[in-house]
PDB file of N, CA and C in Angstrom:
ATOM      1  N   UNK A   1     147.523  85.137  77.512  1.00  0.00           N
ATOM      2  CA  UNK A   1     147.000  84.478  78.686  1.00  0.00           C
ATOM      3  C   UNK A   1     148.092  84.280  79.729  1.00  0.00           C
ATOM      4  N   UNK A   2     149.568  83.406  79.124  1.00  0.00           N
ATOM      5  CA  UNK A   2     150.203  83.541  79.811  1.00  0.00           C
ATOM      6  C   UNK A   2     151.053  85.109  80.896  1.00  0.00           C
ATOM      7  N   UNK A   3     150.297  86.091  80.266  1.00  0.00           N
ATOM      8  CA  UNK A   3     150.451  87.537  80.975  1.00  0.00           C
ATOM      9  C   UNK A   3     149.891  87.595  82.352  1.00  0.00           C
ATOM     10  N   UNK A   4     149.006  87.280  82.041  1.00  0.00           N
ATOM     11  CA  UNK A   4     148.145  87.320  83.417  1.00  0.00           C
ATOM     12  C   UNK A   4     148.303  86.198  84.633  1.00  0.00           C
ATOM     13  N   UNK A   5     149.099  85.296  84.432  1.00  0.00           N
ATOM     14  CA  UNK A   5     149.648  84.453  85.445  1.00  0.00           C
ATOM     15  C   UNK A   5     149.995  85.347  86.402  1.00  0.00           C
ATOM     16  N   UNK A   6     151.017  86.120  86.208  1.00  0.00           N
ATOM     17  CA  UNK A   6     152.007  86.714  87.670  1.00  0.00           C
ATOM     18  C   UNK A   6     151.004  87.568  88.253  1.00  0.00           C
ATOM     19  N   UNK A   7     149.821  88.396  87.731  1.00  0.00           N
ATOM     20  CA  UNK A   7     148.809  89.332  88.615  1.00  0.00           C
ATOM     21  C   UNK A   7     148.024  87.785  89.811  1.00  0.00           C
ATOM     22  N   UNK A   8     147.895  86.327  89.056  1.00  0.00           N
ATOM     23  CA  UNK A   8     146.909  85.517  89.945  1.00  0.00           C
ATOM     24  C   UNK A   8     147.706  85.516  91.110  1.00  0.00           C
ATOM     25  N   UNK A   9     148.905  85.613  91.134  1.00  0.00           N
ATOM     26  CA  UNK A   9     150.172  84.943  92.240  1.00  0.00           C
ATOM     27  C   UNK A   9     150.362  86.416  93.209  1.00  0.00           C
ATOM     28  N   UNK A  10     149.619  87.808  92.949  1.00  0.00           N
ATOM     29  CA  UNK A  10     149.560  89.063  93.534  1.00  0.00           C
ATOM     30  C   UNK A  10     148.621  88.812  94.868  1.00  0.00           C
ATOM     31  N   UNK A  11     147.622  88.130  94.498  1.00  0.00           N
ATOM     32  CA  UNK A  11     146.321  87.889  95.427  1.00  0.00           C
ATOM     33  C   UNK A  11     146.703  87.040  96.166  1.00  0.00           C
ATOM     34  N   UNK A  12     146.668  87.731  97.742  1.00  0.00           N
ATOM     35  CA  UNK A  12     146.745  87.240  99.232  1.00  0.00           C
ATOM     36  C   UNK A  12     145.906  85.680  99.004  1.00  0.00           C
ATOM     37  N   UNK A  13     146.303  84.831  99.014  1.00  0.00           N
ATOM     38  CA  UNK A  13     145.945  83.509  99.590  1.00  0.00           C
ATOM     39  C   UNK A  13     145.003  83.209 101.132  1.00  0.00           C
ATOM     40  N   UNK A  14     145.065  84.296 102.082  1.00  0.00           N
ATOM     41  CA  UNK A  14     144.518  84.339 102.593  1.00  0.00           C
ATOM     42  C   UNK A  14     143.382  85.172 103.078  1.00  0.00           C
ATOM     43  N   UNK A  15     143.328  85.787 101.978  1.00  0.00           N
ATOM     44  CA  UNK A  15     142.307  86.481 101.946  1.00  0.00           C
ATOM     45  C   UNK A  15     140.726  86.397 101.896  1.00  0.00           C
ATOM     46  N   UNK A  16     139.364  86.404 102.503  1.00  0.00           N
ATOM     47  CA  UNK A  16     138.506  85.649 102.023  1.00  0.00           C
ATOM     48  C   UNK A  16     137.906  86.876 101.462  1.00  0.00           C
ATOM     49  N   UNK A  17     137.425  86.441 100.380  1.00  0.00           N
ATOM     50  CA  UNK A  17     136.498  87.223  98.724  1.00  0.00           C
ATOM     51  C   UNK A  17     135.008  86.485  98.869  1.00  0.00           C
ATOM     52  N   UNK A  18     133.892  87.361  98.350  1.00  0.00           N
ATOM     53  CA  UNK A  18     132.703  87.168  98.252  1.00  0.00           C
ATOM     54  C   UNK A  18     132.665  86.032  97.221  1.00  0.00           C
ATOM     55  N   UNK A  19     133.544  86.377  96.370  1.00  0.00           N
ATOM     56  CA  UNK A  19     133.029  85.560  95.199  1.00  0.00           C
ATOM     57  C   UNK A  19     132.189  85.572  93.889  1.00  0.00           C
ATOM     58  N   UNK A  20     131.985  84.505  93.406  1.00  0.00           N
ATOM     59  CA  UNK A  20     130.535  84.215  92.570  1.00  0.00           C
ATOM     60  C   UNK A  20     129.406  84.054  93.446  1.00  0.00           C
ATOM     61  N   UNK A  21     130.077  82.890  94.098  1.00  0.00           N
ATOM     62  CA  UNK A  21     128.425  83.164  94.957  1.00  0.00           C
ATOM     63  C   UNK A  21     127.959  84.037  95.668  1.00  0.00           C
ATOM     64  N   UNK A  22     128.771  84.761  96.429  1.00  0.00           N
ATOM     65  CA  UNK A  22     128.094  86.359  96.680  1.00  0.00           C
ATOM     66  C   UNK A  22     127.915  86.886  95.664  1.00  0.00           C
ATOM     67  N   UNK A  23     127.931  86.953  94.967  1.00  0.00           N
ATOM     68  CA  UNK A  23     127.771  87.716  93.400  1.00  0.00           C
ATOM     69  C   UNK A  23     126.095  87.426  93.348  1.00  0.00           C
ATOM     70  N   UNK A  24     125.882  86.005  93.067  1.00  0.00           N
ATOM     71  CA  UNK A  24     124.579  85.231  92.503  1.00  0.00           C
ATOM     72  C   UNK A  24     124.060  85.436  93.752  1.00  0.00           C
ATOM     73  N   UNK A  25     124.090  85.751  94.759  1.00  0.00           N
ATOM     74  CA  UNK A  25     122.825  85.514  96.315  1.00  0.00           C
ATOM     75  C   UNK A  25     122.900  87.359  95.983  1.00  0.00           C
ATOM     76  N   UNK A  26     123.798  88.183  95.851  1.00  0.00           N
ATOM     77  CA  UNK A  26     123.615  89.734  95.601  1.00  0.00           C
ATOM     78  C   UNK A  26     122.280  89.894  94.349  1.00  0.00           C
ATOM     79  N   UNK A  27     122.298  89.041  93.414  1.00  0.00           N
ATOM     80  CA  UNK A  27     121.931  89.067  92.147  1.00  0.00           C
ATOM     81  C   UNK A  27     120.703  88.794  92.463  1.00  0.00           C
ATOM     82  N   UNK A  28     120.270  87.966  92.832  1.00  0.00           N
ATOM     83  CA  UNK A  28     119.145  87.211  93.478  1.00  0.00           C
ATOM     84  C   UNK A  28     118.459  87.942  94.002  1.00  0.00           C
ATOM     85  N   UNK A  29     118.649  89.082  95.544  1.00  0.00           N
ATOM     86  CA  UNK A  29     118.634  89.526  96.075  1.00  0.00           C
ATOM     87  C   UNK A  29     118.285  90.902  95.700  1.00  0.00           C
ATOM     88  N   UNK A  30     118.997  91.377  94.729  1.00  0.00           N
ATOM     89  CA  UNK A  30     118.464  92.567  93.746  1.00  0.00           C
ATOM     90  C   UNK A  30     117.056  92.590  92.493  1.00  0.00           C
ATOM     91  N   UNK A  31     116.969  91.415  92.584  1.00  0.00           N
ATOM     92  CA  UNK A  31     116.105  90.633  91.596  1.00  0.00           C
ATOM     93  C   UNK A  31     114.461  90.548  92.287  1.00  0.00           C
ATOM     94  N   UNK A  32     114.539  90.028  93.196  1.00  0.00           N
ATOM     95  CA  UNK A  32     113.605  89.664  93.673  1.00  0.00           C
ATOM     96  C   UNK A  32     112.714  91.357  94.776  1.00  0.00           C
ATOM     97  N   UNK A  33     113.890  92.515  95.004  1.00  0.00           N
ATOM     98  CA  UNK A  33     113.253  93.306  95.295  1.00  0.00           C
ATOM     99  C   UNK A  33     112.921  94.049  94.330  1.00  0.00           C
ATOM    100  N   UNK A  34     113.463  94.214  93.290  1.00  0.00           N
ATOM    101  CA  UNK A  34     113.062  94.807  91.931  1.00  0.00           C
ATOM    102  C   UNK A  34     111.607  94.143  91.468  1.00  0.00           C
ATOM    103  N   UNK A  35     111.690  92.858  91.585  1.00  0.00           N
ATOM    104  CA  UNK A  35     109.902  91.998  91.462  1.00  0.00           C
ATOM    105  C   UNK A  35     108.575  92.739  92.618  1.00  0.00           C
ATOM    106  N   UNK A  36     109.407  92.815  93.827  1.00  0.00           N
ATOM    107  CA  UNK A  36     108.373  93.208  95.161  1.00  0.00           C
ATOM    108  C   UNK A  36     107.873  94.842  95.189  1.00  0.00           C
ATOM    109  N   UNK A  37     109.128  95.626  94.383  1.00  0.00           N
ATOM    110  CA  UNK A  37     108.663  96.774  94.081  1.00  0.00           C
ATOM    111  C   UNK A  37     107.681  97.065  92.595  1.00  0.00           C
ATOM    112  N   UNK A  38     107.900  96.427  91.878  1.00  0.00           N
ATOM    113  CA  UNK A  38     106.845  96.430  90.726  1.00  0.00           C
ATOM    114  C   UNK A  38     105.468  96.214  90.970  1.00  0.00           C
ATOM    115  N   UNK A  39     105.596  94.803  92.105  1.00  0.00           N
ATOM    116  CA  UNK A  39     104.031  94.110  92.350  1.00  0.00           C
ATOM    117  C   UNK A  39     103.498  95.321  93.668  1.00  0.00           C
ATOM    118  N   UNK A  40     104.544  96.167  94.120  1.00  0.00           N
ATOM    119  CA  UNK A  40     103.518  97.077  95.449  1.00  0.00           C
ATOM    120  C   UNK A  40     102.846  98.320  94.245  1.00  0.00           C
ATOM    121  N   UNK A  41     104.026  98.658  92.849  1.00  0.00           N
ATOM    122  CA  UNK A  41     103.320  99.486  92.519  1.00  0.00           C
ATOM    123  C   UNK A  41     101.933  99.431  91.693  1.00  0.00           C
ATOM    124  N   UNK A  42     101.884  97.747  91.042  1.00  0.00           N
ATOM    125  CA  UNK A  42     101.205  97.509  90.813  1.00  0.00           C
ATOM    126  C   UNK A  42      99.506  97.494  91.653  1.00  0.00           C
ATOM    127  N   UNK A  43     100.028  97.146  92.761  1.00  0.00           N
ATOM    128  CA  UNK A  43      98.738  97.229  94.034  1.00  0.00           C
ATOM    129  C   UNK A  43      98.712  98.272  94.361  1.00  0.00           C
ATOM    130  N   UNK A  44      99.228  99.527  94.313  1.00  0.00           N
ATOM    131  CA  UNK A  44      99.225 100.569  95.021  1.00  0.00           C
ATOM    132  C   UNK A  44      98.466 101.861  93.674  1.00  0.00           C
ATOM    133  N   UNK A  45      98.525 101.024  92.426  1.00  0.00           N
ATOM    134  CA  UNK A  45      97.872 101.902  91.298  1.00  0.00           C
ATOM    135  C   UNK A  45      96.263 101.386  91.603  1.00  0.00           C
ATOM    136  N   UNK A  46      96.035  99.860  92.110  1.00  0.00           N
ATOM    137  CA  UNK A  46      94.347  99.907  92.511  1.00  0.00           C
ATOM    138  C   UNK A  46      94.120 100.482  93.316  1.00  0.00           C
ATOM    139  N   UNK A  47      94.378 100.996  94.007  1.00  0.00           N
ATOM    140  CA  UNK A  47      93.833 101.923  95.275  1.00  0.00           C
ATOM    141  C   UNK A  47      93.094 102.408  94.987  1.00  0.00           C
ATOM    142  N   UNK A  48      91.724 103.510  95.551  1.00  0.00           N
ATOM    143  CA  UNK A  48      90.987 104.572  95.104  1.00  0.00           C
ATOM    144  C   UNK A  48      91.008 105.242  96.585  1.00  0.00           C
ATOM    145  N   UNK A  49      91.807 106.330  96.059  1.00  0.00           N
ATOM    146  CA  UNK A  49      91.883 107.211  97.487  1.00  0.00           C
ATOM    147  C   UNK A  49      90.940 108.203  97.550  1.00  0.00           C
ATOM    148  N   UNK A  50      90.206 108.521  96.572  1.00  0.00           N
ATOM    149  CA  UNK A  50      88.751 109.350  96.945  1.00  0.00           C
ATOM    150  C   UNK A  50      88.056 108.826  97.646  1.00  0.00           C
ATOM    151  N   UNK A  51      87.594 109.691  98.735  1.00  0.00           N
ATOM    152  CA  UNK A  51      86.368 109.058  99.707  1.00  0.00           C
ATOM    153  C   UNK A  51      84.843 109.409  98.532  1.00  0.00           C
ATOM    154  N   UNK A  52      84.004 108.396  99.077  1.00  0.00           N
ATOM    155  CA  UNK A  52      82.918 108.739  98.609  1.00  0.00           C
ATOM    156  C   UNK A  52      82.222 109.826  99.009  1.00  0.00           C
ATOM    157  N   UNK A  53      81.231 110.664  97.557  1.00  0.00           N
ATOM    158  CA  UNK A  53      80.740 112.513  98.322  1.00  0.00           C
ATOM    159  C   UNK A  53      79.688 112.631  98.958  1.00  0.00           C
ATOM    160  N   UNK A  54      79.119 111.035  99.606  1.00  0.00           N
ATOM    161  CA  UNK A  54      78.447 111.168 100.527  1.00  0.00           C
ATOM    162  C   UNK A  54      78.538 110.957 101.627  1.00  0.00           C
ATOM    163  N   UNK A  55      79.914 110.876 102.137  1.00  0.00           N
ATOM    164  CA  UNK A  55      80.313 110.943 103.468  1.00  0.00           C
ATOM    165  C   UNK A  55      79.834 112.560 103.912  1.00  0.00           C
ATOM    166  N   UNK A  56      79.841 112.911 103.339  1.00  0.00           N
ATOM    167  CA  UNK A  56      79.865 114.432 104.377  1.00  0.00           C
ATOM    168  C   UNK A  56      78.583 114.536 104.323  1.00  0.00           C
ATOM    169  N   UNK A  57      77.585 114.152 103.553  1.00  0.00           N
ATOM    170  CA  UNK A  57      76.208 114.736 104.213  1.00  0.00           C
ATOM    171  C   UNK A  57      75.448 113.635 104.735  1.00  0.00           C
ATOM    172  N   UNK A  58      76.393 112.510 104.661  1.00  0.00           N
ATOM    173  CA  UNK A  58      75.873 111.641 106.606  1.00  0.00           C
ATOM    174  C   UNK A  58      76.202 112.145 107.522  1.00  0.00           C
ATOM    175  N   UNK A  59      77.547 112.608 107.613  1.00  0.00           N
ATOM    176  CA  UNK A  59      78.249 113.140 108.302  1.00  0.00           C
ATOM    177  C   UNK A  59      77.198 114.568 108.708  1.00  0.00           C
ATOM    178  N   UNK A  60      76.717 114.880 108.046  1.00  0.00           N
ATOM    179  CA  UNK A  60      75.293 116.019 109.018  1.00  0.00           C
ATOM    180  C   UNK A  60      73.835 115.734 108.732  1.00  0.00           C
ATOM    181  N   UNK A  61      74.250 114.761 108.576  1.00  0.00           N
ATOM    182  CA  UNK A  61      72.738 113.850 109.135  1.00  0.00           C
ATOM    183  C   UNK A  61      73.013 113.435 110.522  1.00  0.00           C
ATOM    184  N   UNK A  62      74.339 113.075 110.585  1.00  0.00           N
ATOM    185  CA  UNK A  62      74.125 111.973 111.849  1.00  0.00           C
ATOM    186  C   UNK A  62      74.699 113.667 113.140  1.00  0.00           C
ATOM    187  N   UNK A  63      74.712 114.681 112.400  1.00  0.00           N
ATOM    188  CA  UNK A  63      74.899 115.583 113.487  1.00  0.00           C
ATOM    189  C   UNK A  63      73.407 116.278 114.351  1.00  0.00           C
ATOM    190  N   UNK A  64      72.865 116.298 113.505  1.00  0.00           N
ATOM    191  CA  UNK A  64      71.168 116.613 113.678  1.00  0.00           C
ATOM    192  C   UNK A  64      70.883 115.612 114.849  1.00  0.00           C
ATOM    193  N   UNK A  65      69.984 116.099 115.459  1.00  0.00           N
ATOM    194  CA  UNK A  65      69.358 115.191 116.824  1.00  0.00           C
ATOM    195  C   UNK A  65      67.930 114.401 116.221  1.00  0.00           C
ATOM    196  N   UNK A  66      68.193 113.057 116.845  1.00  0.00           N
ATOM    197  CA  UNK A  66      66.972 112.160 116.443  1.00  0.00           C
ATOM    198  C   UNK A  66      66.074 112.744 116.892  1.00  0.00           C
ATOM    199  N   UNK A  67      64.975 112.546 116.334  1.00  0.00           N
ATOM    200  CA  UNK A  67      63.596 112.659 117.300  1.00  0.00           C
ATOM    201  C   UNK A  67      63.061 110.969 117.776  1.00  0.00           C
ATOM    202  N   UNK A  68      62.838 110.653 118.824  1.00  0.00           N
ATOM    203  CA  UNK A  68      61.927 109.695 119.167  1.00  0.00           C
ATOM    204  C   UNK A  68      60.499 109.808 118.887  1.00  0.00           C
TER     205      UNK A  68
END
């Protein structure tokens, strides 16, 4: 333990470092988009991107001319 004294006395004193707590707000921060990407894929597996197969033959119904 006593080895590692003279490397603490290497580090600029005036230096400013992120830290732990940049560490834990990074951590946090990685955490919570890792949650937001699970829950979009989760919502994004209900989807139903098939249209229904009767769009297209309204779709030429409503091309035909009414009669009054």
């Amino acid at each position: 333990m006593t080895q590692l004294v003279p490397l603490a006395k290497e580090v600029d004193e005036n230096k400013v470092t992120p830290g732990v707590l940049g560490f834990i707000v990074f951590a946090v921060m990685a955490v919570a988009v890792w949650g937001l990407m699970k829950s979009m894929n989760r919502h994004m597996g209900k989807v139903d991107f098939k249209e229904p197969e009767d769009t297209a033959a309204k779709a030429a119904s409503d091309a035909e001319p009414q009669r009054s």
